[in-house]
Protein backbone atom coordinates (compact mmCIF):
# COMPACT_ATOMS: atom_id res chain seq x y z
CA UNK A 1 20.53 -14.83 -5.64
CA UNK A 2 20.37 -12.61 -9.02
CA UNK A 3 16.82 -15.01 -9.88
CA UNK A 4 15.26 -14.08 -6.92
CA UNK A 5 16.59 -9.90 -6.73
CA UNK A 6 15.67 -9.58 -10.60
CA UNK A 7 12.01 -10.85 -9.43
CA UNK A 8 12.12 -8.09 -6.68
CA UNK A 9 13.09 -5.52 -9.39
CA UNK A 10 9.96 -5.75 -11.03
CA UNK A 11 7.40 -5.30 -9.02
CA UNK A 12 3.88 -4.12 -9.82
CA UNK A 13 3.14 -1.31 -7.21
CA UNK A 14 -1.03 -2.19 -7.37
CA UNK A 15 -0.60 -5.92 -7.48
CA UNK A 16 2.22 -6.56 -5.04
CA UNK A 17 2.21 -3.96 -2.63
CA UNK A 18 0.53 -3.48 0.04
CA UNK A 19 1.43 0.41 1.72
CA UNK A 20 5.08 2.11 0.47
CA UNK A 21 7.04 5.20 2.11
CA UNK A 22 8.17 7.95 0.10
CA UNK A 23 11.60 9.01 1.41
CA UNK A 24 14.31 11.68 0.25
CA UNK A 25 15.65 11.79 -2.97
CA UNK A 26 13.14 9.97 -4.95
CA UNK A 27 13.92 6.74 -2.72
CA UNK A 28 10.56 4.31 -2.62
CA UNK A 29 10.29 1.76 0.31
CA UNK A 30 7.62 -0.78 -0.45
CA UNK A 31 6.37 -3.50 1.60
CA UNK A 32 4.80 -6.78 0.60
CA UNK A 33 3.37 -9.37 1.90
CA UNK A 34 7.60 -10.83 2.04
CA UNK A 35 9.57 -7.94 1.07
CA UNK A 36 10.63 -4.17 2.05
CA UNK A 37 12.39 -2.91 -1.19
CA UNK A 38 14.05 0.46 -1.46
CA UNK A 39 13.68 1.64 -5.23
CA UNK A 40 14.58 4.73 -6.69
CA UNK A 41 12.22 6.11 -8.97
CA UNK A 42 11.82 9.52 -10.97
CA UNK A 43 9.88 12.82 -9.48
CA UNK A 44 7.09 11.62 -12.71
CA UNK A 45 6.83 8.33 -11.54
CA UNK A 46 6.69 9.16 -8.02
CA UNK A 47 3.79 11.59 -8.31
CA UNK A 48 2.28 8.82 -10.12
CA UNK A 49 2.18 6.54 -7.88
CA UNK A 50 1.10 9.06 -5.19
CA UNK A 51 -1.53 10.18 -7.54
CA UNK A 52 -2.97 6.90 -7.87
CA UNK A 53 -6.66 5.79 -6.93
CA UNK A 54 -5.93 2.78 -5.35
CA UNK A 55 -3.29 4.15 -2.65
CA UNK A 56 -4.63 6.23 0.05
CA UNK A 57 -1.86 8.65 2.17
CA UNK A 58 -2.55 7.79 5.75
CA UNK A 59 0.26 9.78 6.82
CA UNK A 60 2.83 11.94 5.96
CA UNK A 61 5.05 9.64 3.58
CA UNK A 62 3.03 6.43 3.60
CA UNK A 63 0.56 5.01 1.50
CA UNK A 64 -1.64 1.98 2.24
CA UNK A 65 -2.91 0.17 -1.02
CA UNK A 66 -6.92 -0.10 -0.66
CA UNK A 67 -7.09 -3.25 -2.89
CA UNK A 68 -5.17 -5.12 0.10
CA UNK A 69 -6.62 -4.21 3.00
CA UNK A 70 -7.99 -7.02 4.74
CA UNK A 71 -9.22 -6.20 8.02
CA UNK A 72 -9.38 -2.40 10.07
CA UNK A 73 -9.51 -2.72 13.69
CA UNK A 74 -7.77 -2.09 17.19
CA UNK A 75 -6.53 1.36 15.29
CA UNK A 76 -4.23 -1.18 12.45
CA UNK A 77 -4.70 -1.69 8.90
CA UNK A 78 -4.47 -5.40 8.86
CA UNK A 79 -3.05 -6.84 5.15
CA UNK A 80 -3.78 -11.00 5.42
CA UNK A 81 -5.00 -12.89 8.92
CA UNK A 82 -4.58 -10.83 11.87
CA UNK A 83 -2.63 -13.84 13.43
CA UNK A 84 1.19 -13.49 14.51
CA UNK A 85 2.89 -13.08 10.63
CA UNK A 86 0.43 -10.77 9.38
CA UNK A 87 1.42 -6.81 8.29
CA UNK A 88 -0.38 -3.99 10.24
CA UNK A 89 0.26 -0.94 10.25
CA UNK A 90 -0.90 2.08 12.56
CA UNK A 91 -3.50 4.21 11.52
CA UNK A 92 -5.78 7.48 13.27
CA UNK A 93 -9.58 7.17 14.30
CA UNK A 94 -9.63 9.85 11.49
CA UNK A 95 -8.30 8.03 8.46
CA UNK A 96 -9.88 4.64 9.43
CA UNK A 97 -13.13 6.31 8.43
CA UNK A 98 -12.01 7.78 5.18
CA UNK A 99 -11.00 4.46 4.44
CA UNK A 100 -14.17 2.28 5.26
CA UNK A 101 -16.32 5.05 3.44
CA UNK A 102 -13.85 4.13 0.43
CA UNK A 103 -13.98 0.48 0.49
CA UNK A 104 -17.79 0.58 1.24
CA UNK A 105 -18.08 2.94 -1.85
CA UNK A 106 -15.72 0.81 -3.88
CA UNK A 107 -17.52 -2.45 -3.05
CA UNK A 108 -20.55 -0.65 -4.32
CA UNK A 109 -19.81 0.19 -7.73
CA UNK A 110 -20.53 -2.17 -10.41
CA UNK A 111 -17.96 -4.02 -11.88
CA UNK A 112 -17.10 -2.71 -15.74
CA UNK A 113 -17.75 -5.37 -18.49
């Protein structure tokens, strides 16, 4: 049991998550592809994180991770196979544009050497 919480304690917000909800008190729920982990993390890292390029705020307290969106459609972000184990999670007309601008403009850019 301490093997696999330790592994949960250090996770990599860009690699490993996939959207997170900013709560009260500096509390951090992220959700992967196998986990929803409550962390509590300083105002600095916080705004960090919120700051961040690759996280988009899709609604009041949650951010979606661009890197793993898989699939937009039927008003979900889809992260993996839309089939029955798959993570969605609800998202407006409005910011389902902003987002496909932003991948299309990611995918775009040439990759750095």
């Amino acid at each position: 049991m301490d093997v696999a919480m330790s592994r949960y304690e250090v996770i990599e917000p860009k690699r490993d998550t996939l959207y997170f909800r900013v709560g009260s008190h500096g509390l951090i729920s992220f959700h992967g592809r196998n986990y929803n982990i409550k962390k509590r993390m300083s105002s600095e890292q916080r705004n960090e994180l919120m700051r961040d390029a690759d996280f988009l705020r899709v609604g009041s307290d949650c951010y979606v991770n661009l890197n793993k969106i898989s699939t937009i459609a039927d008003d979900y972000l889809y992260f993996g196979d839309q089939g029955a184990g798959c993570k969605r999670l609800p998202v407006s007309k409005r910011k389902q544009q902003i987002i496909r601008q932003l991948l299309r403009e990611r995918s775009s850019r040439p990759l750095p050497l």
